[in-house]
C-alpha atoms as a PDB file:
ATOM      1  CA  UNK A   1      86.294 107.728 119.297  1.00  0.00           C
ATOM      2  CA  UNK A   2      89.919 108.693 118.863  1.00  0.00           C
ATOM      3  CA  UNK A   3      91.663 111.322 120.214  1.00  0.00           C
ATOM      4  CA  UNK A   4      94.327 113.220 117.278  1.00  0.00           C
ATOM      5  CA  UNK A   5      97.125 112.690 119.695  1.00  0.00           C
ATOM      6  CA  UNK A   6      96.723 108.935 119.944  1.00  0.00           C
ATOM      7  CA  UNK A   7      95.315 108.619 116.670  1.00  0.00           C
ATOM      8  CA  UNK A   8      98.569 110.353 115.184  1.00  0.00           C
ATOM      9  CA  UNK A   9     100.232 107.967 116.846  1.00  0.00           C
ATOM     10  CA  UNK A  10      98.185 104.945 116.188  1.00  0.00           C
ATOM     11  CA  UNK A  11      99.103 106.153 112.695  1.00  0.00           C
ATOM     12  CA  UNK A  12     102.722 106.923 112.712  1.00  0.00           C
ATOM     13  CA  UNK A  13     102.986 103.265 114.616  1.00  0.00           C
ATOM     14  CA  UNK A  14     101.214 101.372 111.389  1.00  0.00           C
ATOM     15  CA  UNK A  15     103.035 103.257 109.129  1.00  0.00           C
ATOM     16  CA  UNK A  16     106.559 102.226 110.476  1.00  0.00           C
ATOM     17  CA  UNK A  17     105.658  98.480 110.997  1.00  0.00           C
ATOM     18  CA  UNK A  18     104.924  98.386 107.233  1.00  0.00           C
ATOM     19  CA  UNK A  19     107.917 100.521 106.325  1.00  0.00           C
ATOM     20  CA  UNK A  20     110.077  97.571 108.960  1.00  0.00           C
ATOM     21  CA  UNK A  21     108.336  94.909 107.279  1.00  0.00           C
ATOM     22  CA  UNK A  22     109.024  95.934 103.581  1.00  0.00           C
ATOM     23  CA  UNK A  23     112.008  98.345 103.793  1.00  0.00           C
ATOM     24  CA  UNK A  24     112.740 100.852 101.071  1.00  0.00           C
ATOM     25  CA  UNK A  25     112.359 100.935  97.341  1.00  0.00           C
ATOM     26  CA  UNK A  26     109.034  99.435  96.211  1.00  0.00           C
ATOM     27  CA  UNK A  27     106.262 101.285  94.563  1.00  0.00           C
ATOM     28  CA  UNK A  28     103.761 103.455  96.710  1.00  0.00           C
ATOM     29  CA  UNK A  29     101.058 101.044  95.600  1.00  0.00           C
ATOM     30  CA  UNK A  30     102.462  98.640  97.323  1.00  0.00           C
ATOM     31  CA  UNK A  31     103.244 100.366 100.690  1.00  0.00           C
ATOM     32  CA  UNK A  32      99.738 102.151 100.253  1.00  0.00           C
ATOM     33  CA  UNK A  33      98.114  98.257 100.197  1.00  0.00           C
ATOM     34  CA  UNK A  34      99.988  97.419 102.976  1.00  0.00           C
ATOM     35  CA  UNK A  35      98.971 100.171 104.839  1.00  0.00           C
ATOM     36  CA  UNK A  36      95.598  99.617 104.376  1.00  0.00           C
ATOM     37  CA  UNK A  37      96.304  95.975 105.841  1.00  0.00           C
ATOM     38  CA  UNK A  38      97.738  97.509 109.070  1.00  0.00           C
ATOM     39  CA  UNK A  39      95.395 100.258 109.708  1.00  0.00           C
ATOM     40  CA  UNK A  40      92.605  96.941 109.362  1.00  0.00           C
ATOM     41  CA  UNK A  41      94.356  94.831 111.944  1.00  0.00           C
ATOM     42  CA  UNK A  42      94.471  98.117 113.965  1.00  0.00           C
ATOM     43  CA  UNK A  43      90.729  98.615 114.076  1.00  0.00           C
ATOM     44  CA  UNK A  44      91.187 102.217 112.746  1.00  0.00           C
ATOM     45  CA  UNK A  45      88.726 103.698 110.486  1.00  0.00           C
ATOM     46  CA  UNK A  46      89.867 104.511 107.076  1.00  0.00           C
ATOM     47  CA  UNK A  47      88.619 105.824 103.220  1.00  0.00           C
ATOM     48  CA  UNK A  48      91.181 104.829 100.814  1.00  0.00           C
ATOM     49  CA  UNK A  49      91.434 107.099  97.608  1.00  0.00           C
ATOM     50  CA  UNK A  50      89.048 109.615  98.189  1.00  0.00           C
ATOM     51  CA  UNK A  51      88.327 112.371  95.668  1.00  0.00           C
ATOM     52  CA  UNK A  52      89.227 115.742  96.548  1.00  0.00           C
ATOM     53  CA  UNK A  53      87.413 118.174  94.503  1.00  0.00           C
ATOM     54  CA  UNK A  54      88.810 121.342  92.922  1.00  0.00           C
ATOM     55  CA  UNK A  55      86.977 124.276  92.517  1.00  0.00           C
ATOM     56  CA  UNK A  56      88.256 127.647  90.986  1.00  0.00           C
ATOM     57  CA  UNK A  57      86.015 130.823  90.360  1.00  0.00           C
ATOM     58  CA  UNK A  58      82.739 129.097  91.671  1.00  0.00           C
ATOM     59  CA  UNK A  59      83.326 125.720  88.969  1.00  0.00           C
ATOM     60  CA  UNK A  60      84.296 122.218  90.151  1.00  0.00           C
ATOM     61  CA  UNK A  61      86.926 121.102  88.169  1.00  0.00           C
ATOM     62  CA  UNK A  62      87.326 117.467  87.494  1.00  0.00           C
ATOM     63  CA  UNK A  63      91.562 117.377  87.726  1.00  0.00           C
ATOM     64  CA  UNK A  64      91.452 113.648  89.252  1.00  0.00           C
ATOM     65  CA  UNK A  65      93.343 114.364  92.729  1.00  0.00           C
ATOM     66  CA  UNK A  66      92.708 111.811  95.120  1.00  0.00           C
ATOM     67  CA  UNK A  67      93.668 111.387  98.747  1.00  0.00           C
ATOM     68  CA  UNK A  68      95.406 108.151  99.786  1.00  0.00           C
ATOM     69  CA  UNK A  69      93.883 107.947 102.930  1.00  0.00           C
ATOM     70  CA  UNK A  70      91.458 109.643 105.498  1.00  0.00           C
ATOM     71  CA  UNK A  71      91.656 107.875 108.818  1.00  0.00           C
ATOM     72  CA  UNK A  72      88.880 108.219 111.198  1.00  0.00           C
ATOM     73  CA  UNK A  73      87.407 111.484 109.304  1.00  0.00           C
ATOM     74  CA  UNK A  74      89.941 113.488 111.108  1.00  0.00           C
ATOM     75  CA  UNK A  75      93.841 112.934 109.364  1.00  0.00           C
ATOM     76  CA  UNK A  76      94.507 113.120 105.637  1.00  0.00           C
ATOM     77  CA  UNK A  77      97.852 110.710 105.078  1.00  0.00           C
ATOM     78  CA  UNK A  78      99.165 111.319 101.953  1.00  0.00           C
ATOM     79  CA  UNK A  79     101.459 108.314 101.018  1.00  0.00           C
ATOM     80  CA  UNK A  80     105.648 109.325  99.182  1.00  0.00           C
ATOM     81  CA  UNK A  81     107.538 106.274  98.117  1.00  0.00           C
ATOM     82  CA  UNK A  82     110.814 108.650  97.262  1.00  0.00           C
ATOM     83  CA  UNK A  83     114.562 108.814  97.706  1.00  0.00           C
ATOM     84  CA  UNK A  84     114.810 112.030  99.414  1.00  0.00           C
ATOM     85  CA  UNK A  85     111.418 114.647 100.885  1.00  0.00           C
ATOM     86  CA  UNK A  86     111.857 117.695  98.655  1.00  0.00           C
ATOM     87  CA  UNK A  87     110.285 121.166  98.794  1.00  0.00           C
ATOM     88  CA  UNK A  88     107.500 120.043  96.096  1.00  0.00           C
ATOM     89  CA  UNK A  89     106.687 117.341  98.684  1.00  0.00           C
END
């Protein structure tokens, strides 16, 4: 059983080793693999690319978003392999 604070930080702490390990500038597939890796050798529970269902006016709609990962059923991380955060991230 986690608690968020040390689970955030569990979290945070995997996501930095991979980001010191690889550096910047390769594709989010890559840094989304090597994620997965860490939060394994960290014993932390995780779903990788879960759907996340749309529904407007009562109808699912099938639109194909996906979350990257939901660790320990409690904290969506939602991977950005970008230059720069913007206000559409």
């Amino acid at each position: 059983m986690f608690y968020e604070k040390d689970l955030t930080g569990q979290i945070i702490g995997a996501a930095i080793e991979v980001h010191r390990a690889l550096g910047p500038g390769l594709l989010e597939s890559v840094y989304q693999a090597c994620l997965a890796r860490e939060f394994w050798l960290r014993n932390l529970p995780f779903e990788q690319e879960k759907p996340l269902p749309v529904e407007y006016k009562g109808v699912r709609v099938n639109c194909g978003y996906r979350l990257d990962f939901i660790v320990a059923g409690k904290v969506v991380v939602e991977l950005k392999a970008v230059d720069a955060i913007r206000p559409v991230h």
